[in-house]
N, C-alpha and C. Protein backbone atom coordinates (compact mmCIF):
# COMPACT_ATOMS: atom_id res chain seq x y z
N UNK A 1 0.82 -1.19 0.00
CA UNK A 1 0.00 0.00 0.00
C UNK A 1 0.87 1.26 0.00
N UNK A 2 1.84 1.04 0.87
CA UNK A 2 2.64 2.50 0.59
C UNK A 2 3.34 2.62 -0.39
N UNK A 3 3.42 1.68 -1.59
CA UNK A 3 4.33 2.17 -2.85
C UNK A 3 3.14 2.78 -3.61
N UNK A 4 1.74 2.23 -3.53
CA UNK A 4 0.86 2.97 -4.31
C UNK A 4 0.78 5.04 -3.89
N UNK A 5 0.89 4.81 -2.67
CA UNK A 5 0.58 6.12 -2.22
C UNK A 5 1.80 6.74 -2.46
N UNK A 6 2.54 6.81 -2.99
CA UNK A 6 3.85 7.28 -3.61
C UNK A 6 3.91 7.57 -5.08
N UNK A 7 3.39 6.21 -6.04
CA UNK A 7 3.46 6.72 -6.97
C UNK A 7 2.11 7.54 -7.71
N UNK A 8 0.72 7.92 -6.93
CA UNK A 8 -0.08 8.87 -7.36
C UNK A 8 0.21 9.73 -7.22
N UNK A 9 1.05 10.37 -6.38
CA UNK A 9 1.12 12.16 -6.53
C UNK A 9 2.43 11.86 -7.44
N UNK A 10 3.16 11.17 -7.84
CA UNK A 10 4.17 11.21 -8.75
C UNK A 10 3.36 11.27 -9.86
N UNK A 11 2.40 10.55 -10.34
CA UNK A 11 1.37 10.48 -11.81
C UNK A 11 1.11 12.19 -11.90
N UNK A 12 0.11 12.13 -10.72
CA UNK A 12 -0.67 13.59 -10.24
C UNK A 12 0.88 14.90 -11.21
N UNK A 13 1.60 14.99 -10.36
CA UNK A 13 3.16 16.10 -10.33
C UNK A 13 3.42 15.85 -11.88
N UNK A 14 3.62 14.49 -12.51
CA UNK A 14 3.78 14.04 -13.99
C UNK A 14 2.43 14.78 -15.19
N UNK A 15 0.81 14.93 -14.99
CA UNK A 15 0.14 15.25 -15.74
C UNK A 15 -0.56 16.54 -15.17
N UNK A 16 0.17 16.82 -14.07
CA UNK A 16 -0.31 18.50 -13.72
C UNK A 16 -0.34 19.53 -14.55
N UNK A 17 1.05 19.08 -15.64
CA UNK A 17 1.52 20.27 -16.51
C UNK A 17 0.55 19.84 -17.85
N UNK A 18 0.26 19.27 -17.89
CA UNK A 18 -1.16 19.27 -18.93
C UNK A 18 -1.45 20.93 -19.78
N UNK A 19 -2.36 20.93 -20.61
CA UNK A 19 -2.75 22.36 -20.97
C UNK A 19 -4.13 22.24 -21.18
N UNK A 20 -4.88 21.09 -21.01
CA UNK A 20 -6.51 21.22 -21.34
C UNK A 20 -6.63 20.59 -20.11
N UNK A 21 -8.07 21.30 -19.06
CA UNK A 21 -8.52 21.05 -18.38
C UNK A 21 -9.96 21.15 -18.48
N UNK A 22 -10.30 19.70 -19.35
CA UNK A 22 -11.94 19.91 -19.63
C UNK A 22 -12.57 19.57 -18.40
N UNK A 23 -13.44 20.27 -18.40
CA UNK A 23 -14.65 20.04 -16.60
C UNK A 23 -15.84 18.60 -17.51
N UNK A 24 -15.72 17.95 -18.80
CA UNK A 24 -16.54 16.64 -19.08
C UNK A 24 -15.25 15.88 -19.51
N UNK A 25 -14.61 15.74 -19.40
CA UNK A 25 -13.31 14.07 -19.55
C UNK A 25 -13.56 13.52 -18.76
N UNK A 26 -13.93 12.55 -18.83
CA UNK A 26 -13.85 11.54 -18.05
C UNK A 26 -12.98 10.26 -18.10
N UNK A 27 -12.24 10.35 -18.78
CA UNK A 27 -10.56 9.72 -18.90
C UNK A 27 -9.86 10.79 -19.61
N UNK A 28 -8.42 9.78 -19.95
CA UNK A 28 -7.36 10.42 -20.60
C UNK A 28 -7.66 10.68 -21.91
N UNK A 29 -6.55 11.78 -22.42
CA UNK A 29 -6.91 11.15 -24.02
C UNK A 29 -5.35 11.95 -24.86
N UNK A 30 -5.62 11.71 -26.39
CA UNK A 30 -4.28 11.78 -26.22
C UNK A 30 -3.68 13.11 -26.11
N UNK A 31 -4.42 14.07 -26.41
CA UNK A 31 -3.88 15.62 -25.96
C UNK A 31 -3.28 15.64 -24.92
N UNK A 32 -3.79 15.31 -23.73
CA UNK A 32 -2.88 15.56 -22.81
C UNK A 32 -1.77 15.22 -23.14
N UNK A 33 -1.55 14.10 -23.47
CA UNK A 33 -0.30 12.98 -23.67
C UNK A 33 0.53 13.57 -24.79
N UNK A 34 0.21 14.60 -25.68
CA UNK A 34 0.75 15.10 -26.62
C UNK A 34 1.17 16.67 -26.45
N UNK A 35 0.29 17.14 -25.76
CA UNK A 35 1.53 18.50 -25.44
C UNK A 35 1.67 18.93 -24.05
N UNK A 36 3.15 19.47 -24.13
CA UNK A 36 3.50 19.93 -22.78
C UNK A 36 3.33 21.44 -22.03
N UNK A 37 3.16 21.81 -21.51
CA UNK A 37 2.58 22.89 -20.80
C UNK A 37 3.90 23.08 -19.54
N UNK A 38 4.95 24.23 -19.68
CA UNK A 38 5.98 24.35 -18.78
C UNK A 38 5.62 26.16 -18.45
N UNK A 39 4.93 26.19 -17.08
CA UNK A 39 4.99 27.39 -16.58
C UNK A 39 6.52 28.13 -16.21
N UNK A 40 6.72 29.45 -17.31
CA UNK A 40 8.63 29.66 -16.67
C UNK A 40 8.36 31.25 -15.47
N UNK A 41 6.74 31.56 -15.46
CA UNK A 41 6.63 33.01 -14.76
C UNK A 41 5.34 32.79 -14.92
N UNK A 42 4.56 33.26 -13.69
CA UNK A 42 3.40 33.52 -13.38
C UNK A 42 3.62 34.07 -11.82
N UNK A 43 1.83 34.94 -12.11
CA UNK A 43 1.57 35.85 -11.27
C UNK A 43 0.29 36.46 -11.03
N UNK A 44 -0.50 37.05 -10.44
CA UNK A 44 -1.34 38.22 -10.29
C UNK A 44 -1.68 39.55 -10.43
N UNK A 45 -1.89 40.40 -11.27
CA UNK A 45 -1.89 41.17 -11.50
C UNK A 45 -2.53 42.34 -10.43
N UNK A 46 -3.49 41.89 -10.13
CA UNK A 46 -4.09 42.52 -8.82
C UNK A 46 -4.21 41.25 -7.68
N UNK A 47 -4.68 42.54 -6.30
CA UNK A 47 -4.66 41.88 -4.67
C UNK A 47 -5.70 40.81 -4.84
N UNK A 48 -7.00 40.78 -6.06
CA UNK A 48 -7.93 39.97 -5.65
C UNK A 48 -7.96 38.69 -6.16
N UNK A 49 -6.78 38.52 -6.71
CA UNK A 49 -5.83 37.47 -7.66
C UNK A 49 -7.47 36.70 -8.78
N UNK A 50 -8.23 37.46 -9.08
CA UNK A 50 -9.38 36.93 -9.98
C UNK A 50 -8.60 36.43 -11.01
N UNK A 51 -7.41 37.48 -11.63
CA UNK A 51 -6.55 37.12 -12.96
C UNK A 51 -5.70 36.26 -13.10
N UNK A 52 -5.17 35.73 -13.64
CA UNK A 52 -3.55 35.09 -13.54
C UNK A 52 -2.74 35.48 -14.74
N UNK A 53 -1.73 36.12 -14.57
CA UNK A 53 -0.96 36.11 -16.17
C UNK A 53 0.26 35.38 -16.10
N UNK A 54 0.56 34.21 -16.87
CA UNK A 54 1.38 33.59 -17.13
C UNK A 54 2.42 33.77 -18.73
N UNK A 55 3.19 33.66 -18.44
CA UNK A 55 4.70 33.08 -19.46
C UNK A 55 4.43 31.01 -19.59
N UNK A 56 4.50 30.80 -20.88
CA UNK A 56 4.26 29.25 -20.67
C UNK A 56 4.59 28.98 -22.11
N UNK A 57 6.22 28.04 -21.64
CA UNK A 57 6.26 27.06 -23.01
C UNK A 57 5.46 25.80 -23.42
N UNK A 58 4.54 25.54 -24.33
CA UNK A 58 4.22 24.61 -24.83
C UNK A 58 4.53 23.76 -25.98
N UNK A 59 4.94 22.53 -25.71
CA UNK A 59 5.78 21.82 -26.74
C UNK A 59 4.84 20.46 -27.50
N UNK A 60 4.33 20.78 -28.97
CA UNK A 60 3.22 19.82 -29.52
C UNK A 60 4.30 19.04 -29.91
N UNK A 61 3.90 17.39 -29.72
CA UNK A 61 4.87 16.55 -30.20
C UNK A 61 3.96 16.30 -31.67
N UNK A 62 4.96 15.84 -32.73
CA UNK A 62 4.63 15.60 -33.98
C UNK A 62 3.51 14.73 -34.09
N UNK A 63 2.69 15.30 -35.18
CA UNK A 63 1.58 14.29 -35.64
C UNK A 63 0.67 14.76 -34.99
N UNK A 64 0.39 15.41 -33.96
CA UNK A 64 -0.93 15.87 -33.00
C UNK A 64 -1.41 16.94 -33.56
N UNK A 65 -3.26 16.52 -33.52
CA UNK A 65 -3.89 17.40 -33.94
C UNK A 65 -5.16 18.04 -32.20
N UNK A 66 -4.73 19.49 -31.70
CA UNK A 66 -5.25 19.62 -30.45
C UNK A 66 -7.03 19.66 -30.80
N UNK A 67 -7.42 19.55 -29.46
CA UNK A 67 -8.98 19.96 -30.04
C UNK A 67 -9.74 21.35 -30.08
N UNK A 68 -10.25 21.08 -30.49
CA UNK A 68 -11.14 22.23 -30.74
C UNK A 68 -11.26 23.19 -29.31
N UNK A 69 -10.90 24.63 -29.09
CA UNK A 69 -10.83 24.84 -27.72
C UNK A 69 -11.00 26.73 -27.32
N UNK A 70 -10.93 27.02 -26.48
CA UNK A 70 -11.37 28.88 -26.32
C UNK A 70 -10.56 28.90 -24.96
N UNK A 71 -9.53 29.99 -24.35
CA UNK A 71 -9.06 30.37 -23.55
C UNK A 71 -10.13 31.58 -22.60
N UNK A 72 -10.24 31.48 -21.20
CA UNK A 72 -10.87 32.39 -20.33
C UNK A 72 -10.18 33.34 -20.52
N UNK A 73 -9.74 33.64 -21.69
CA UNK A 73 -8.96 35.75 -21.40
C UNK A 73 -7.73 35.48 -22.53
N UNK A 74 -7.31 36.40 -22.73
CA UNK A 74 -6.35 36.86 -24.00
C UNK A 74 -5.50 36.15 -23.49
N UNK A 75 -4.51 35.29 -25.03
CA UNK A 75 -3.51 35.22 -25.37
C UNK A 75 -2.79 35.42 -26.24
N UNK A 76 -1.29 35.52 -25.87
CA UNK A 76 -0.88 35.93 -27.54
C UNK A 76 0.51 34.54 -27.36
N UNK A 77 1.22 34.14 -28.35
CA UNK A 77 1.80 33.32 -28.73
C UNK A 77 3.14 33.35 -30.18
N UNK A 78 4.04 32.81 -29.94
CA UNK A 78 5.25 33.45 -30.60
C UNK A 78 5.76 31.96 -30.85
N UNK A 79 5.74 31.34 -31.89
CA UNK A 79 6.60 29.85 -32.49
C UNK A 79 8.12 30.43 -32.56
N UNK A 80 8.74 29.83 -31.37
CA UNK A 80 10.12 29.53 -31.32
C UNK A 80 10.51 28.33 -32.11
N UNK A 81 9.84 27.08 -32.45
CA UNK A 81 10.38 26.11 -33.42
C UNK A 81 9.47 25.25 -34.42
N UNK A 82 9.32 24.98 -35.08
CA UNK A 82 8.36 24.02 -35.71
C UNK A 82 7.24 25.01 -36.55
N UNK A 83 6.35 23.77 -37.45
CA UNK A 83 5.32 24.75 -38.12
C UNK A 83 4.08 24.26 -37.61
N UNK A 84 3.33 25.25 -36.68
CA UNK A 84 1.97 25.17 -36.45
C UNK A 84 0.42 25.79 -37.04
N UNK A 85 -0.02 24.76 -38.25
CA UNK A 85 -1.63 24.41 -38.67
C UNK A 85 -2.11 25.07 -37.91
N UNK A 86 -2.50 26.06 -38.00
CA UNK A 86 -3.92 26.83 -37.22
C UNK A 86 -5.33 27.28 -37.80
N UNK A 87 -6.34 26.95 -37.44
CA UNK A 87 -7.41 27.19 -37.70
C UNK A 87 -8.57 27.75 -36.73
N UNK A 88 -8.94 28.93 -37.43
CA UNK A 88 -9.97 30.00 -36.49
C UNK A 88 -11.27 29.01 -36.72
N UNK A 89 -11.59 28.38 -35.99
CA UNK A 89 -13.50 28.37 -36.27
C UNK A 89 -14.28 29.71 -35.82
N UNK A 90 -14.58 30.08 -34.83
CA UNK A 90 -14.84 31.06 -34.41
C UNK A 90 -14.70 32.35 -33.68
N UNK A 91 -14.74 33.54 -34.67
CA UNK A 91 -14.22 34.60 -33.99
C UNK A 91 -12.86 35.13 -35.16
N UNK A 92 -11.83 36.09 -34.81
CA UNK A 92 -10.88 35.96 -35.72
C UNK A 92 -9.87 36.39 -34.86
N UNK A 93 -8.30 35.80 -35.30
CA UNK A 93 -7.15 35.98 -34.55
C UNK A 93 -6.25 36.93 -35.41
N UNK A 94 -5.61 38.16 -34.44
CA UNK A 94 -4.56 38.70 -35.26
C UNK A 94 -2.88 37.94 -35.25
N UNK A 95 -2.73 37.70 -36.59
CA UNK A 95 -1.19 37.29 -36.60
C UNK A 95 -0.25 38.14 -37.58
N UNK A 96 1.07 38.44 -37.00
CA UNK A 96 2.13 39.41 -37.11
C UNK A 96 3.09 38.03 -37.60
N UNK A 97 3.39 38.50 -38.93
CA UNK A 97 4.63 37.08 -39.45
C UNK A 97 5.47 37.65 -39.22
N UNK A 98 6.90 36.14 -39.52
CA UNK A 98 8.43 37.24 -38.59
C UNK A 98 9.04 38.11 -39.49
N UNK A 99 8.10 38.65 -40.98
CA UNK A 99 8.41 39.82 -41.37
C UNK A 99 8.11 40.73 -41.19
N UNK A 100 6.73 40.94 -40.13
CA UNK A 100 6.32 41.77 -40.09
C UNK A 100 4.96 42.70 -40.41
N UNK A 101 4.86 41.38 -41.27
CA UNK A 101 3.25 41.48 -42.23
C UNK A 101 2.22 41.23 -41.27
N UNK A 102 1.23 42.05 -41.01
CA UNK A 102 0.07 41.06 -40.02
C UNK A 102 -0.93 41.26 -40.82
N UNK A 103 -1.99 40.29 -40.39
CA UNK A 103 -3.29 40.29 -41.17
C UNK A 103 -4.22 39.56 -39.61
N UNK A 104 -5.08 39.61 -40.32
CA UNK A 104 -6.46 38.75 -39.49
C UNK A 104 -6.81 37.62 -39.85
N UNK A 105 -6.96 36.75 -38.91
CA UNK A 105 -7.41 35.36 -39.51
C UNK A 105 -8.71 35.23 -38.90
N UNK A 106 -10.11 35.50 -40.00
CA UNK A 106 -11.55 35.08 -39.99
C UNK A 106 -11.82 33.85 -39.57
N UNK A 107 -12.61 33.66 -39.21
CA UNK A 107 -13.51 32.30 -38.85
C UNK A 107 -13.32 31.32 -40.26
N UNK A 108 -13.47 30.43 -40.03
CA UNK A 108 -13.21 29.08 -41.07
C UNK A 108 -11.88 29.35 -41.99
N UNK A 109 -10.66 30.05 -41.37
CA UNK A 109 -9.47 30.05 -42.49
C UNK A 109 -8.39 29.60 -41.64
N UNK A 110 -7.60 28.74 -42.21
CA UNK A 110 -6.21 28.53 -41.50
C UNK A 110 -4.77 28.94 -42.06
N UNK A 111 -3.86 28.99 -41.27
CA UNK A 111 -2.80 29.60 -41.76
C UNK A 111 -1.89 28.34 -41.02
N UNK A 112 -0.25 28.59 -41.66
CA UNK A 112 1.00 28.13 -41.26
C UNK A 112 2.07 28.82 -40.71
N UNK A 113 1.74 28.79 -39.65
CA UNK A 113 3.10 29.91 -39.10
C UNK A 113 4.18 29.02 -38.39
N UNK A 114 5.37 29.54 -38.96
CA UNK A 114 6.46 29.45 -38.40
C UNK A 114 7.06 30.00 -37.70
N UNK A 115 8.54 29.66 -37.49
CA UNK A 115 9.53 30.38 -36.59
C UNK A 115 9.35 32.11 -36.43
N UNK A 116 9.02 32.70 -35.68
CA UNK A 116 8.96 34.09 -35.38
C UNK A 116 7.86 34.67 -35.52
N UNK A 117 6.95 33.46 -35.86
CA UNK A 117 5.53 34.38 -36.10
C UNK A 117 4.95 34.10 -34.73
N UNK A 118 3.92 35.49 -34.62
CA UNK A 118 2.92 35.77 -33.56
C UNK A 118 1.74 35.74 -33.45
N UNK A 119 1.21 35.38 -32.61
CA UNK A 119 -0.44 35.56 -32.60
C UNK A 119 -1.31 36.05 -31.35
N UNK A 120 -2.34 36.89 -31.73
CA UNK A 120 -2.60 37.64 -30.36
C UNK A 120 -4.37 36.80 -30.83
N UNK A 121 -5.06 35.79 -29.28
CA UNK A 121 -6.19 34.90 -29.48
C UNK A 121 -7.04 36.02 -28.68
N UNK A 122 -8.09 36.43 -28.47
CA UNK A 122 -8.74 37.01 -27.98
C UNK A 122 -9.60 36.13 -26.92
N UNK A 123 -9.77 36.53 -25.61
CA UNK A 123 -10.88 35.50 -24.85
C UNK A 123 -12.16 34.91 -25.73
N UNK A 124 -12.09 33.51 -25.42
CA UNK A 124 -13.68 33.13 -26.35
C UNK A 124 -13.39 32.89 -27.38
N UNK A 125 -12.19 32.93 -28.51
CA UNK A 125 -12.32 32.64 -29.69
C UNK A 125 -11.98 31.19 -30.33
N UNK A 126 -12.85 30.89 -31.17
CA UNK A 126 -13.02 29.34 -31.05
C UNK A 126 -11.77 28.77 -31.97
N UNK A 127 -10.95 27.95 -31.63
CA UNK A 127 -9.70 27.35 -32.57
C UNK A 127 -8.96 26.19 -32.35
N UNK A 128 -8.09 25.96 -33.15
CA UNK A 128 -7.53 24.98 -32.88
C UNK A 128 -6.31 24.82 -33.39
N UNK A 129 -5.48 23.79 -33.38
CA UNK A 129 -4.50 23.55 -34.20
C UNK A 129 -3.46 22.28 -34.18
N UNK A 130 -2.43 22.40 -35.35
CA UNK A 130 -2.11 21.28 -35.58
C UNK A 130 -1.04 20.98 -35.68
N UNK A 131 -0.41 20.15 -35.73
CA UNK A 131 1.29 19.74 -35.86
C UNK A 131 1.15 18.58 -36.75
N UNK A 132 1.61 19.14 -38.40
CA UNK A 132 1.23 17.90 -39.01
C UNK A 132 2.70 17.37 -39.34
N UNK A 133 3.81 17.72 -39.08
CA UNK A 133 4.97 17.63 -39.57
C UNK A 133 5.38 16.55 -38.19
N UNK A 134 7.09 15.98 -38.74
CA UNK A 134 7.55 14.70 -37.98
C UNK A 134 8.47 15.32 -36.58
N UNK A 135 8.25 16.34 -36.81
CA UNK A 135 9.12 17.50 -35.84
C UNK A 135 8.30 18.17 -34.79
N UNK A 136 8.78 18.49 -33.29
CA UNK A 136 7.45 19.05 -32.22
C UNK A 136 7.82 20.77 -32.79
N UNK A 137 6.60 21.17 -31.88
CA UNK A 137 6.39 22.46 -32.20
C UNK A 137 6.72 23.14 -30.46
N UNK A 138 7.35 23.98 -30.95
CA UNK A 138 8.04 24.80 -29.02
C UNK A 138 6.77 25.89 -29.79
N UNK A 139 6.17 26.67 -28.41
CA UNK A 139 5.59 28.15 -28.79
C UNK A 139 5.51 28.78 -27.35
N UNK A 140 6.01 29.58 -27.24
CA UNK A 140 6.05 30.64 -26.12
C UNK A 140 5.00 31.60 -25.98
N UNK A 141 4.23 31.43 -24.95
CA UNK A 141 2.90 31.89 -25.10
C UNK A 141 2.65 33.14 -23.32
N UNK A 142 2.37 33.97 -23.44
CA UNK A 142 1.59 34.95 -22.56
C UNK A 142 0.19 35.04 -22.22
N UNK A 143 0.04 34.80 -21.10
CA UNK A 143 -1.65 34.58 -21.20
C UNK A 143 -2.15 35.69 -19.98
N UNK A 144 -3.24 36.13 -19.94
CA UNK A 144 -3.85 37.09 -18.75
C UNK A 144 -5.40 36.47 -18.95
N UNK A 145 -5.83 35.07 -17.55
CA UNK A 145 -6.67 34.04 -17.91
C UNK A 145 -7.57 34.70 -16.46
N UNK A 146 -8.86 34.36 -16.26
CA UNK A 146 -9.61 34.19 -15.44
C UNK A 146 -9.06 32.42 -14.31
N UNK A 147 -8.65 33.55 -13.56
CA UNK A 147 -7.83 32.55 -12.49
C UNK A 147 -8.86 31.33 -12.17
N UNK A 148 -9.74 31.64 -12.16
CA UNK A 148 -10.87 30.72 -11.31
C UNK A 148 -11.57 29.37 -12.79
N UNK A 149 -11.13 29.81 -14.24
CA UNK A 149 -11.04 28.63 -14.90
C UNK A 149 -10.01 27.92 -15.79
N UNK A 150 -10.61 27.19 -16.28
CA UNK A 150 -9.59 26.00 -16.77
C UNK A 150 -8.47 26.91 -18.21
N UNK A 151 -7.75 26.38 -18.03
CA UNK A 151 -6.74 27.21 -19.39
C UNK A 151 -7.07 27.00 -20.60
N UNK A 152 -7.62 25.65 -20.77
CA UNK A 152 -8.04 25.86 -22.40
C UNK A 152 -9.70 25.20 -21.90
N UNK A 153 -10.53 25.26 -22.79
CA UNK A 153 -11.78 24.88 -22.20
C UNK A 153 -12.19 24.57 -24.12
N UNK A 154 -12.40 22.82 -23.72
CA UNK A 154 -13.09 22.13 -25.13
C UNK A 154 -14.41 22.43 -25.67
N UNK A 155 -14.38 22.76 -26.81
CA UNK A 155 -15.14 23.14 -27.39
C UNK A 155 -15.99 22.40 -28.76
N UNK A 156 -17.19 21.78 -28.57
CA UNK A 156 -17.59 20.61 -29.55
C UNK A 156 -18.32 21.55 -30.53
N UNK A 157 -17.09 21.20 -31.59
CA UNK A 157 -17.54 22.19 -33.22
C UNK A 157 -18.79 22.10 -33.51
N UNK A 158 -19.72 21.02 -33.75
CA UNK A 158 -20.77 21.25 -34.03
C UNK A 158 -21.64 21.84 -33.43
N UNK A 159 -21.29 22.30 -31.81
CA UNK A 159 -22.40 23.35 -31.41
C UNK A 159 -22.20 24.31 -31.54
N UNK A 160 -21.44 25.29 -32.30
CA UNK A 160 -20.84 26.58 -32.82
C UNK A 160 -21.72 26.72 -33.88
């Protein structure tokens, strides 16, 4: 009995760093298992800590496609390595390429951004994305989230 009670908070400490925390899973699946979520700075912005703004590398391992999903509050996001498939379903995201060019990405269009490109997600906007290449994807991401929910929150396309 006491090796069990040892290795659950080791599991627990192992899938903490997760990045989807759906409130209906009722098991695993493979998102979790496919990207990593490394907090390098976080904090509160105000005394009533409602907010949280975090610094957070996330690393998609190859072949993963995430699900469909909406953040509680703005993020923006910067690909340090790899090429990440993105697609707006709902709402539209601004992205700044690493030349400099920005445009808007509408509802039902996807783009390929690489190394140095940026993206600023607005709270609520419905998306997703992909890692279709044999290589992971690093992206350095800033977030200012409603402390009190989940960081990414799943979103089933067909009720959009």
């Amino acid at each position: 009995m006491r090796k069990a009670s040892v290795i659950l908070p080791l599991a627990i400490l192992a899938f903490g760093s997760v990045v989807v925390n759906s409130q209906e899973s009722p098991s695993p699946n493979t998102y979790t298992q496919s990207v990593r979520r490394e907090v390098l700075a976080s904090g509160y912005p105000t005394q009533d800590q409602k907010q949280i703004l975090e610094l957070v590398r996330y690393t998609i391992a190859p072949r993963t496609k995430l699900p469909t999903h909406i953040h509680p509050g703005m993020q923006i996001e910067r690909v340090e390595a790899g090429t990440l498939t993105y697609t707006v379903v709902q709402g539209e995201a601004k992205v700044t390429k690493a030349n400099g060019t920005q445009l808007i990405l509408q509802k039902g269009k996807t783009i390929q951004l690489t190394v140095g490109d940026s993206l600023v997600e607005p709270a609520g906007m419905v998306h997703y994305g992909e890692n279709l290449t044999n290589k992971p994807i690093i992206l350095l991401s800033a977030s200012l989230f409603d402390a009190n929910q989940p960081k990414s929150i799943l979103i089933n396309p067909e009720n959009r």
